[in-house]
Structure formats: structure tokens, C-alpha cells
PDB file of N, CA and C in Angstrom:
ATOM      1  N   UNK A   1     -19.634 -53.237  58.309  1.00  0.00           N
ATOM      2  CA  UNK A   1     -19.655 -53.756  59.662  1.00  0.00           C
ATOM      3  C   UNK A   1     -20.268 -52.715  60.580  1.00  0.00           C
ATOM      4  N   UNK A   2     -21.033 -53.284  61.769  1.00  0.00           N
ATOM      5  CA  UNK A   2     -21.581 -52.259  61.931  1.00  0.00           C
ATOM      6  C   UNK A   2     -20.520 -51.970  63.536  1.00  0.00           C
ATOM      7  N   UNK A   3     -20.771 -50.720  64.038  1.00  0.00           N
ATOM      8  CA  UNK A   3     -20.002 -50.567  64.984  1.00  0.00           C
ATOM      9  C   UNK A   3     -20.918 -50.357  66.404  1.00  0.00           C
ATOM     10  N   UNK A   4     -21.406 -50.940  66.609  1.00  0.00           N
ATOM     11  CA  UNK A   4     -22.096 -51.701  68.024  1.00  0.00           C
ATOM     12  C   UNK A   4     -22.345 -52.529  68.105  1.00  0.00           C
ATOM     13  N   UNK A   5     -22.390 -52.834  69.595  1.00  0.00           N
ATOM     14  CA  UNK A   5     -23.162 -54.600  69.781  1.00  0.00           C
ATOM     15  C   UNK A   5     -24.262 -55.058  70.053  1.00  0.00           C
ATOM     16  N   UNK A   6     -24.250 -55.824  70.245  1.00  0.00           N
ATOM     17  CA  UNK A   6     -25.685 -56.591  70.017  1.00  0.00           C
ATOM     18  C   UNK A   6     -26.167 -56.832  71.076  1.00  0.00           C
ATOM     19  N   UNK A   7     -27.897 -56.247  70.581  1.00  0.00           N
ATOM     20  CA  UNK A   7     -28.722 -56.106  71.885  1.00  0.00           C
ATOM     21  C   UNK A   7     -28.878 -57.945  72.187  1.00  0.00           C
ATOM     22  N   UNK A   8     -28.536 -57.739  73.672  1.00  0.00           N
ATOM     23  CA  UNK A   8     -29.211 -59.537  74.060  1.00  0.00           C
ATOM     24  C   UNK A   8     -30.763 -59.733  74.655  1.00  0.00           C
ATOM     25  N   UNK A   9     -30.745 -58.643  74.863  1.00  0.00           N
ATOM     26  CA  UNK A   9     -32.349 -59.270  74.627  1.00  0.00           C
ATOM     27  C   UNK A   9     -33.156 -59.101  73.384  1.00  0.00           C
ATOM     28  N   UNK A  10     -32.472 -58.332  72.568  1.00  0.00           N
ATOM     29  CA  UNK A  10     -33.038 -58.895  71.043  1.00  0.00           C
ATOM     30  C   UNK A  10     -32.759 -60.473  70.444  1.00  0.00           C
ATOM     31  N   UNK A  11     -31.693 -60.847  70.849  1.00  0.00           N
ATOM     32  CA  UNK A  11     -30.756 -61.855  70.407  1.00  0.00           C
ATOM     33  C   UNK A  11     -31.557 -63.030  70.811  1.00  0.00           C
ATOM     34  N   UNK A  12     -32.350 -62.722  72.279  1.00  0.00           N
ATOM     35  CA  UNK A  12     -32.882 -63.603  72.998  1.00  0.00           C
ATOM     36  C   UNK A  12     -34.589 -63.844  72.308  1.00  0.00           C
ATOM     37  N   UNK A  13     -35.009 -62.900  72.136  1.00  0.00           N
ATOM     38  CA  UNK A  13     -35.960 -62.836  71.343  1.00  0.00           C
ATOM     39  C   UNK A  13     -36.126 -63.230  70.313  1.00  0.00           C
ATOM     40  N   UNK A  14     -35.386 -63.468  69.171  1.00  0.00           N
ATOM     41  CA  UNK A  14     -35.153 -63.942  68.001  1.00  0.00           C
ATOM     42  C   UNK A  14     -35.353 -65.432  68.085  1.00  0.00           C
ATOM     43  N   UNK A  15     -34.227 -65.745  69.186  1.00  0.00           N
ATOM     44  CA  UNK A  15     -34.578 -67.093  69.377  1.00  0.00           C
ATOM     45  C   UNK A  15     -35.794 -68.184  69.617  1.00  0.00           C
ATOM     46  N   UNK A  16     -36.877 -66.912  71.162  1.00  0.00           N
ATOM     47  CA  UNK A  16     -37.548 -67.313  71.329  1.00  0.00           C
ATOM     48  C   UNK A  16     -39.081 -67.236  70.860  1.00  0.00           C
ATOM     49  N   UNK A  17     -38.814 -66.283  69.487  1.00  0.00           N
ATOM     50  CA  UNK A  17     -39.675 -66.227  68.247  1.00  0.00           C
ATOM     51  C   UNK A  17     -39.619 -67.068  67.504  1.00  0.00           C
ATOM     52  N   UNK A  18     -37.995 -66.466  66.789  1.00  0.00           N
ATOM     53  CA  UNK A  18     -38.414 -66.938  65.715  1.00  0.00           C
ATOM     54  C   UNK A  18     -37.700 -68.591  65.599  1.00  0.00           C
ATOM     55  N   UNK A  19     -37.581 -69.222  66.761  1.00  0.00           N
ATOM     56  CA  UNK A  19     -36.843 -70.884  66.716  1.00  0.00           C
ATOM     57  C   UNK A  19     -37.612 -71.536  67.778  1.00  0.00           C
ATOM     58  N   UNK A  20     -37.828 -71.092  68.541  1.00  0.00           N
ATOM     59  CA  UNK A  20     -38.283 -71.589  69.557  1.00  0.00           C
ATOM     60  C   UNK A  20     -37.694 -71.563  70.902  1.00  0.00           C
ATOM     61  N   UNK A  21     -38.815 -71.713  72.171  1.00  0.00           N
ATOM     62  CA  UNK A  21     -38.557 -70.935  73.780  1.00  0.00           C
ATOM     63  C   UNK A  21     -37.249 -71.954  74.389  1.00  0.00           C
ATOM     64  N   UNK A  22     -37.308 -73.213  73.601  1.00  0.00           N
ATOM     65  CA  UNK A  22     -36.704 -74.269  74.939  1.00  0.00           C
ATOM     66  C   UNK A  22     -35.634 -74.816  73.431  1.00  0.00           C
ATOM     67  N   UNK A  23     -34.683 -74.260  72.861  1.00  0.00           N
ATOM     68  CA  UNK A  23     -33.718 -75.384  72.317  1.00  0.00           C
ATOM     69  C   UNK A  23     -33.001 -75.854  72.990  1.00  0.00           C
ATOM     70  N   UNK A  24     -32.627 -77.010  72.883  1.00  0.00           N
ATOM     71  CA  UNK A  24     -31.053 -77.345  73.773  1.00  0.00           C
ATOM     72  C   UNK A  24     -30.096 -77.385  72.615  1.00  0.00           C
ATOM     73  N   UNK A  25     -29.162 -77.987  73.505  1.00  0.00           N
ATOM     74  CA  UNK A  25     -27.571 -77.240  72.923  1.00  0.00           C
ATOM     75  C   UNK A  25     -27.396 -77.325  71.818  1.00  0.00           C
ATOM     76  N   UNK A  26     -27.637 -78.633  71.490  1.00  0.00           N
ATOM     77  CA  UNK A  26     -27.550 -79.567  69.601  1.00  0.00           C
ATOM     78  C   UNK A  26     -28.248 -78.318  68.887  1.00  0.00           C
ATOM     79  N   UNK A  27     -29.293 -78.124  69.313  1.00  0.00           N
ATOM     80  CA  UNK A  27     -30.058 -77.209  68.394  1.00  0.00           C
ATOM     81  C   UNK A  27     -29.650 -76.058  68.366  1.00  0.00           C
ATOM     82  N   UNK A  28     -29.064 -74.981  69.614  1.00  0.00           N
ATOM     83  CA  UNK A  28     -28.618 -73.925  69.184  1.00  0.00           C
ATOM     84  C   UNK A  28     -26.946 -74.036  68.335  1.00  0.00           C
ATOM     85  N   UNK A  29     -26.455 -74.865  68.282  1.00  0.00           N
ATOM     86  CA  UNK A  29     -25.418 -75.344  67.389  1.00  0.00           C
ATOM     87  C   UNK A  29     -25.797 -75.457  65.801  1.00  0.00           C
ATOM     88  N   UNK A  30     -26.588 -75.896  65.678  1.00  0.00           N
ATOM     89  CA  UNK A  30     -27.411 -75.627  64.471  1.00  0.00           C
ATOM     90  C   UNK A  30     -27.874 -74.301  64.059  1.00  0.00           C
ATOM     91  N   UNK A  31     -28.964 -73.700  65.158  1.00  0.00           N
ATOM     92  CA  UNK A  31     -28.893 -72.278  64.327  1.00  0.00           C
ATOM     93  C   UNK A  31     -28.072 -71.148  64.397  1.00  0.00           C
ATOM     94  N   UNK A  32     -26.547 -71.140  64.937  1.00  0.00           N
ATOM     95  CA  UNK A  32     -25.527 -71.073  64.702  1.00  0.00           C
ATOM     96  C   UNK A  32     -25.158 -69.587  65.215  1.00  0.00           C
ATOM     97  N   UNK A  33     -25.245 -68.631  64.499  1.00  0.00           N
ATOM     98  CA  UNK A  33     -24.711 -67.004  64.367  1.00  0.00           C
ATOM     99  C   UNK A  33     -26.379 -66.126  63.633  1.00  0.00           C
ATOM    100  N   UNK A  34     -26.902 -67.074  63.234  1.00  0.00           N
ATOM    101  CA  UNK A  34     -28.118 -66.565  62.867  1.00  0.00           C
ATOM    102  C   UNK A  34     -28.668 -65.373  63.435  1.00  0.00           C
ATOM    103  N   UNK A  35     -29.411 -65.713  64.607  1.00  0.00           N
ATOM    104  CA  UNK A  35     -29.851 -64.721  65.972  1.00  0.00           C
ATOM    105  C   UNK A  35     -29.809 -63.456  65.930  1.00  0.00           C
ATOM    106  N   UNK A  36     -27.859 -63.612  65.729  1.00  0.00           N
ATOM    107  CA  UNK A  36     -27.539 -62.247  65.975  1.00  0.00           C
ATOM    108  C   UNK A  36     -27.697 -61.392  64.904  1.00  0.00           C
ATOM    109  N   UNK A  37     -27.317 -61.892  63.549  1.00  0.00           N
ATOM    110  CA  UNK A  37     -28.108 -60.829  62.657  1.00  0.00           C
ATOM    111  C   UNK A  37     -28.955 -60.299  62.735  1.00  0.00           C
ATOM    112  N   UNK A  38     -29.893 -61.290  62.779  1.00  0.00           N
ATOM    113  CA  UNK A  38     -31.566 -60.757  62.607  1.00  0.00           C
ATOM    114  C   UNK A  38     -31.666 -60.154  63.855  1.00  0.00           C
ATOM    115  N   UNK A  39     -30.790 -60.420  65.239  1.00  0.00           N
ATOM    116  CA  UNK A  39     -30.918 -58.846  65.922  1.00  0.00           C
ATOM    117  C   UNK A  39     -30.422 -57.921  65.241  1.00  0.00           C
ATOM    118  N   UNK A  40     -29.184 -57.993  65.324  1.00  0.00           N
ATOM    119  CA  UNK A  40     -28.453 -56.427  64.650  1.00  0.00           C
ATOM    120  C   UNK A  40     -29.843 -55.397  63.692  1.00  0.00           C
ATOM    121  N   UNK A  41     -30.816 -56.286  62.943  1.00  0.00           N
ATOM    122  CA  UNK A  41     -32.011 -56.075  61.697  1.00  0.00           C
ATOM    123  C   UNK A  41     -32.742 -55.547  62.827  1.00  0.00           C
ATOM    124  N   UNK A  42     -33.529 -56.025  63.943  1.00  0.00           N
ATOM    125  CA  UNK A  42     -34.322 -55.941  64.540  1.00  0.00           C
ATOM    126  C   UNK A  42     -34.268 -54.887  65.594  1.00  0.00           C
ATOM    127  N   UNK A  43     -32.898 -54.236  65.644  1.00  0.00           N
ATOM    128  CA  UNK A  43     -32.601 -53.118  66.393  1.00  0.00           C
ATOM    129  C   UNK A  43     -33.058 -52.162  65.507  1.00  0.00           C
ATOM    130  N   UNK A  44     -33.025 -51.753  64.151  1.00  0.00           N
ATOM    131  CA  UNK A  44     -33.757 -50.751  63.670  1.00  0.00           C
ATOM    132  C   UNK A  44     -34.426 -51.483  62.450  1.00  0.00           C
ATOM    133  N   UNK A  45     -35.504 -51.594  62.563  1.00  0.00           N
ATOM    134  CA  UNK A  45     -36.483 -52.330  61.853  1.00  0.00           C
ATOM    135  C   UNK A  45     -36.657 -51.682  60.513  1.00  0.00           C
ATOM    136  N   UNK A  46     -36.830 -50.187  60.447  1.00  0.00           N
ATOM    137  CA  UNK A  46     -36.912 -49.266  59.463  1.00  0.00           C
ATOM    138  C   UNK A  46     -36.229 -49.221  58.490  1.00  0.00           C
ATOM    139  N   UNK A  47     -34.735 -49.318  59.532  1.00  0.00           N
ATOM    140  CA  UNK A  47     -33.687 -48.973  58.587  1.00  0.00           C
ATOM    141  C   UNK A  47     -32.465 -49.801  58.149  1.00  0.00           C
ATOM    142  N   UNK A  48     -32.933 -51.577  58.375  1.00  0.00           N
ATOM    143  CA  UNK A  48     -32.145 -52.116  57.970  1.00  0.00           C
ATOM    144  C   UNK A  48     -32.519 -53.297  57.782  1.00  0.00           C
ATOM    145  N   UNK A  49     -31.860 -54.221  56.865  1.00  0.00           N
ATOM    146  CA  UNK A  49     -32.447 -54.992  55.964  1.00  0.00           C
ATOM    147  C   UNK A  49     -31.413 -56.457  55.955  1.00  0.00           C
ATOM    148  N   UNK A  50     -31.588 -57.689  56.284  1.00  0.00           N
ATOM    149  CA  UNK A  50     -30.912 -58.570  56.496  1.00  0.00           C
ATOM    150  C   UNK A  50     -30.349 -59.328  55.009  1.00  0.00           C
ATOM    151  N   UNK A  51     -29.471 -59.634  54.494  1.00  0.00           N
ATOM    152  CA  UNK A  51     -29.339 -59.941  52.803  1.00  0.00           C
ATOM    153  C   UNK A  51     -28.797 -61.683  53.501  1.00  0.00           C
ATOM    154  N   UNK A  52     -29.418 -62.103  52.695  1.00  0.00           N
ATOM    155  CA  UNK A  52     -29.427 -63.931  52.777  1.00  0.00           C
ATOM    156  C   UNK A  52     -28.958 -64.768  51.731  1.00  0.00           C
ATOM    157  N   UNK A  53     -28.562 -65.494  51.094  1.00  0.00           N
ATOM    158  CA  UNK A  53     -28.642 -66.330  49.966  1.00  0.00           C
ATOM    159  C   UNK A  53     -29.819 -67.530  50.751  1.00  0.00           C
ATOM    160  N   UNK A  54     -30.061 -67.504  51.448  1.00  0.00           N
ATOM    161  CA  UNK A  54     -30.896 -68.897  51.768  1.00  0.00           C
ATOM    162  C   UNK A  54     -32.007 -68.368  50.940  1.00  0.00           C
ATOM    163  N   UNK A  55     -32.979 -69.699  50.698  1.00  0.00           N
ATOM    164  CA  UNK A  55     -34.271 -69.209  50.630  1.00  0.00           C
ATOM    165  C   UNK A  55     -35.775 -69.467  51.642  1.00  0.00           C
ATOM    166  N   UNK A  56     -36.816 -69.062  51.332  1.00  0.00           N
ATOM    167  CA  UNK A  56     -37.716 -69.335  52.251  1.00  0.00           C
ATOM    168  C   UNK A  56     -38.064 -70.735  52.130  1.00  0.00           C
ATOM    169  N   UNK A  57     -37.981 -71.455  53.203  1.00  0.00           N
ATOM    170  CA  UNK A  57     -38.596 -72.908  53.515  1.00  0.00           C
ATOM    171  C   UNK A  57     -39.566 -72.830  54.532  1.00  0.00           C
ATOM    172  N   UNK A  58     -40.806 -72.211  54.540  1.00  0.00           N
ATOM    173  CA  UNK A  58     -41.961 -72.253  55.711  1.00  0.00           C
ATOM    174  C   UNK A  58     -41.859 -73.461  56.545  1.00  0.00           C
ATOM    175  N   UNK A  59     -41.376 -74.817  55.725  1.00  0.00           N
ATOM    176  CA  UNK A  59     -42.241 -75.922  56.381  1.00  0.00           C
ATOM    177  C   UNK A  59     -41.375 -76.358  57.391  1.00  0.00           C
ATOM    178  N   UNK A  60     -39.884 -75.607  57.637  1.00  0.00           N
ATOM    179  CA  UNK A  60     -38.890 -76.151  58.452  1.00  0.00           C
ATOM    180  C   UNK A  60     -38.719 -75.372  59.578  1.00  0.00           C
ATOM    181  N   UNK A  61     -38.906 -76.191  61.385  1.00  0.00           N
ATOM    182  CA  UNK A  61     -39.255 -75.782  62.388  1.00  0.00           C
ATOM    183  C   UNK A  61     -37.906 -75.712  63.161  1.00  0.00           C
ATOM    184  N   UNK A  62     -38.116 -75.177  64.294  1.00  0.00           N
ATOM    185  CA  UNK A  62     -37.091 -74.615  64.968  1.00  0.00           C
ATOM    186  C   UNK A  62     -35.555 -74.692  64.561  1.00  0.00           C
ATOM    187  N   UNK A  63     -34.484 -75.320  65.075  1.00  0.00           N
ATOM    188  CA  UNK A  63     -33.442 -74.855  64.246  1.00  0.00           C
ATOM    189  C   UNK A  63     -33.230 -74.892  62.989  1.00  0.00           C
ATOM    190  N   UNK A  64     -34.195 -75.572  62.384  1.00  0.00           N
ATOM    191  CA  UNK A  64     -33.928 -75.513  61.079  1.00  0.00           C
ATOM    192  C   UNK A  64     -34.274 -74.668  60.148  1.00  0.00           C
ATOM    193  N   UNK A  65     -34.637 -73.432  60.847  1.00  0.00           N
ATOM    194  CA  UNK A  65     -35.758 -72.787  59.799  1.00  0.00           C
ATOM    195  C   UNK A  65     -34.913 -71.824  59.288  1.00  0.00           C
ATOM    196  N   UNK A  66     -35.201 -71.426  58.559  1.00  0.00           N
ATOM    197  CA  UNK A  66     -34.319 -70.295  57.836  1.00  0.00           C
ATOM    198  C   UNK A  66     -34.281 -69.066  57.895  1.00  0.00           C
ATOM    199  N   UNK A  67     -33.259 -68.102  57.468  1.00  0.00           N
ATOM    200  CA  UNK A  67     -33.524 -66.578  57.843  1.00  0.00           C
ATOM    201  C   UNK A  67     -34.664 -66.236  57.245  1.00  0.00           C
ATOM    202  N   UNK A  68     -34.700 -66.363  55.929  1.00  0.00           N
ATOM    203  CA  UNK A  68     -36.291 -64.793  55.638  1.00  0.00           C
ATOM    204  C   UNK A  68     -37.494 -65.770  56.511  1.00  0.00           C
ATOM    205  N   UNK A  69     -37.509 -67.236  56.656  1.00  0.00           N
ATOM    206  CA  UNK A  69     -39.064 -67.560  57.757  1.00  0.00           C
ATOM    207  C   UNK A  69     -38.410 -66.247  58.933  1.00  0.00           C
ATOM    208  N   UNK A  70     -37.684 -66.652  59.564  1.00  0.00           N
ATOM    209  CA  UNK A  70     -37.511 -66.070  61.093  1.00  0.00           C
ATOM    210  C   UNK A  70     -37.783 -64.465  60.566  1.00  0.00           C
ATOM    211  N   UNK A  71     -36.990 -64.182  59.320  1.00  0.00           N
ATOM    212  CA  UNK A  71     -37.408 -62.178  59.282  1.00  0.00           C
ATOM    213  C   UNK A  71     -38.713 -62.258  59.054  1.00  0.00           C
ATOM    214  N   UNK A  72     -39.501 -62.894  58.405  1.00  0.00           N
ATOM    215  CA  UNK A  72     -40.674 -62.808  58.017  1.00  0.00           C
ATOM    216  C   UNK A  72     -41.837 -62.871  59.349  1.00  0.00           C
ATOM    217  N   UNK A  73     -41.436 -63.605  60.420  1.00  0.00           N
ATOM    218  CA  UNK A  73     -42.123 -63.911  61.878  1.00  0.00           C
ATOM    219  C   UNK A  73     -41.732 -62.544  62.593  1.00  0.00           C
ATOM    220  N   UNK A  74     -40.876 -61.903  62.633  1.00  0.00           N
ATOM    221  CA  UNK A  74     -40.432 -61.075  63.154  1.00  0.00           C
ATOM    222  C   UNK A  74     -40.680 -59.502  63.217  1.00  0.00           C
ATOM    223  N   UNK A  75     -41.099 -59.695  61.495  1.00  0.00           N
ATOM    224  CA  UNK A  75     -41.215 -58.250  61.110  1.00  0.00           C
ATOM    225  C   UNK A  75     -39.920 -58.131  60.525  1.00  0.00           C
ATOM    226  N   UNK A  76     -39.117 -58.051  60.002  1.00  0.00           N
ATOM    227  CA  UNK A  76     -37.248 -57.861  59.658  1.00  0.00           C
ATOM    228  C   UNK A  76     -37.388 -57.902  58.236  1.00  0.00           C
ATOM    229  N   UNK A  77     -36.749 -56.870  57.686  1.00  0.00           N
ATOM    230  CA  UNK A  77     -37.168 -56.975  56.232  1.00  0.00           C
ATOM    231  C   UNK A  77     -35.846 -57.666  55.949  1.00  0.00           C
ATOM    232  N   UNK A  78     -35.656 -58.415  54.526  1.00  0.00           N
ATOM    233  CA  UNK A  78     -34.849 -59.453  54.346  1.00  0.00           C
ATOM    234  C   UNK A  78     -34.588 -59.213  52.784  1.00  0.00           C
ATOM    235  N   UNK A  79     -33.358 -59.682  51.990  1.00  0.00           N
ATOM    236  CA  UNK A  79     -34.064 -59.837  50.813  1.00  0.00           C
ATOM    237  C   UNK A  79     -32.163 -60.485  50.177  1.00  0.00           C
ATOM    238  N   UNK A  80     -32.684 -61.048  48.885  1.00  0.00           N
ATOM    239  CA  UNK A  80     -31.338 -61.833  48.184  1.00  0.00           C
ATOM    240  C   UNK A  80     -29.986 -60.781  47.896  1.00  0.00           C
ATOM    241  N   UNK A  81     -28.738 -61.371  47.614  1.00  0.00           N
ATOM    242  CA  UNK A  81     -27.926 -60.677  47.331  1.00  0.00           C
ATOM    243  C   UNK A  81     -28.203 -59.966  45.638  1.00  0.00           C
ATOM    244  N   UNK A  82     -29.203 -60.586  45.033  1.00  0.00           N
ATOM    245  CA  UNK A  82     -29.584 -59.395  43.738  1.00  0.00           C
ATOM    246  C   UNK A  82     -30.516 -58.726  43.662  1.00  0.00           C
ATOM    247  N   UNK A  83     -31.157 -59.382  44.882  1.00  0.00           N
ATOM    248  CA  UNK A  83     -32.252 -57.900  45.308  1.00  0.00           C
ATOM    249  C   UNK A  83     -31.800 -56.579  46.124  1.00  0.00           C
ATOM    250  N   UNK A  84     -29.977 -57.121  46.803  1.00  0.00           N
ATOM    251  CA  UNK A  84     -29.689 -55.845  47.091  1.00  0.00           C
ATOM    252  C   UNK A  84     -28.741 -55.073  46.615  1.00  0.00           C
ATOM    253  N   UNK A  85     -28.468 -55.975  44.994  1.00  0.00           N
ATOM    254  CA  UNK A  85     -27.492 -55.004  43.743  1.00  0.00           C
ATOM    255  C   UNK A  85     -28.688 -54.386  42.895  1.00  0.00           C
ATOM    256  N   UNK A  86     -30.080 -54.766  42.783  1.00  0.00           N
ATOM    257  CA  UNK A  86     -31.253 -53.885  42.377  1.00  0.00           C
ATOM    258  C   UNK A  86     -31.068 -52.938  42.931  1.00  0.00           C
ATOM    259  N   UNK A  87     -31.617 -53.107  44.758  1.00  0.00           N
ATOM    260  CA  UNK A  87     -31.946 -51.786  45.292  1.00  0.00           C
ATOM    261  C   UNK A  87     -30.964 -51.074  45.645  1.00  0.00           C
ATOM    262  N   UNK A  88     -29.209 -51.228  45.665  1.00  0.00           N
ATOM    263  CA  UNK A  88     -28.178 -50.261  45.611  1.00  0.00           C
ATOM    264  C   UNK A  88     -28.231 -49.877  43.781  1.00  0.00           C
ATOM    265  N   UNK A  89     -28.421 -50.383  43.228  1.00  0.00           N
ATOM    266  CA  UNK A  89     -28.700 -49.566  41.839  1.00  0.00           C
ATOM    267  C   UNK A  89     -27.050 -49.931  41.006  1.00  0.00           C
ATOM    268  N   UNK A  90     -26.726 -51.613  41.494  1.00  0.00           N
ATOM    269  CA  UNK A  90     -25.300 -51.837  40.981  1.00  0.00           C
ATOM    270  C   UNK A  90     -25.591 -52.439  39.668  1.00  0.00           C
ATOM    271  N   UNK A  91     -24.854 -51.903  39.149  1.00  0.00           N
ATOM    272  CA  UNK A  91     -24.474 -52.553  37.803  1.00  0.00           C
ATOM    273  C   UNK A  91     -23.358 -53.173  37.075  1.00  0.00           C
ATOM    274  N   UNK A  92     -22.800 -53.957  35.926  1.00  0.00           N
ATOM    275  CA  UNK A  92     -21.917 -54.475  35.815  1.00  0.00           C
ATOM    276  C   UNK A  92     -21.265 -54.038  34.251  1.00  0.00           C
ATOM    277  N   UNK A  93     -22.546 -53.154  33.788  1.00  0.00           N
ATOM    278  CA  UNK A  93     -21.748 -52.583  32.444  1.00  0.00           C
ATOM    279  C   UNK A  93     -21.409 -53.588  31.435  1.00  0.00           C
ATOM    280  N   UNK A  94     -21.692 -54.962  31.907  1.00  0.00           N
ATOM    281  CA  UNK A  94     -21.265 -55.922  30.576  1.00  0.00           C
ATOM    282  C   UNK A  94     -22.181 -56.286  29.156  1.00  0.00           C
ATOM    283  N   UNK A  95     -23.557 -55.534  29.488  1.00  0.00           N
ATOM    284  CA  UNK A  95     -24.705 -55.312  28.675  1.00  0.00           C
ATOM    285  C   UNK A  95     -24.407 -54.222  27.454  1.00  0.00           C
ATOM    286  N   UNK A  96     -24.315 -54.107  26.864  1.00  0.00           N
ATOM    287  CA  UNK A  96     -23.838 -53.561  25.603  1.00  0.00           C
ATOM    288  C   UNK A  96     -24.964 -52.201  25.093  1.00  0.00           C
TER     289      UNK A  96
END
């Protein structure tokens, strides 16, 4: 967890990147808590990395679109929960 909060004009930005300038309410109900991750990511771009189970769906527009489209519009590096037991170097020892 991280221990600060969240920039709002990143938060605001996210939105009006990576979902679009004008949602109304229905729609930000839909893209939910999203935002704020990919701020929390977008506050240090370098050094932090958003982990998703979704996958990429390009073809789906404003609230519907998914995290790695929006990290991918953004710049936000992104990646699956076994791409980030690769790159922590976890293992499970059940391989013989």
C-alpha cells in the first residue's frame, strides 16, 4: 500500500486521456476506482508499474476500456500478475 495520496490532477488526467473529456455519471460508475491507480502509476512513471488481470481490448472506448489500453495511452507501464512473479523472481518450488 502505498502511503500517499493521490494526485487529482493526475486522477483528472487519466480520465481525460485515457476515457474521455465529458463522461457523465453512468459512465464514471463504470470506470469505477480505475483512475486512481493508473494515477498512483503515473506519479512516478519510472518507477512503478500497474499489475492487472484484465487484458488489452483496443477496440473498447471510453468507460469501457481497459487498464493496459489506458497505461498504454498514457505512457504507464502495466503488466499481468505472472509477469510480476517473473519479474519479482517468485517461485513455487513444485518443479522437481
Amino acid at each position: 500500500m502505498l502511503g500517499e495520496d493521490v494526485d487529482s490532477t493526475l486522477v483528472q488526467a487519466v480520465v481525460a486521456e485515457g476515457y474521455g473529456d465529458d463522461l457523465n455519471d453512468h459512465e464514471f460508475e463504470v470506470v469505477g476506482r480505475d483512475p486512481f491507480l493508473i494515477a498512483y502509476a503515473l506519479a512516478d512513471v519510472a518507477g512503478r508499474c500497474v499489475v492487472t488481470a484484465e487484458v488489452s481490448k483496443p477496440r473498447k472506448q471510453r468507460q469501457n476500456r481497459h487498464i493496459p489500453d489506458v497505461c498504454d495511452t498514457l505512457g504507464v507501464k502495466w503488466c499481468d500478475p505472472f509477469g510480476l512473479n517473473r519479474a519479482l523472481g517468485f517461485k513455487t518450488g513444485w518443479a522437481p
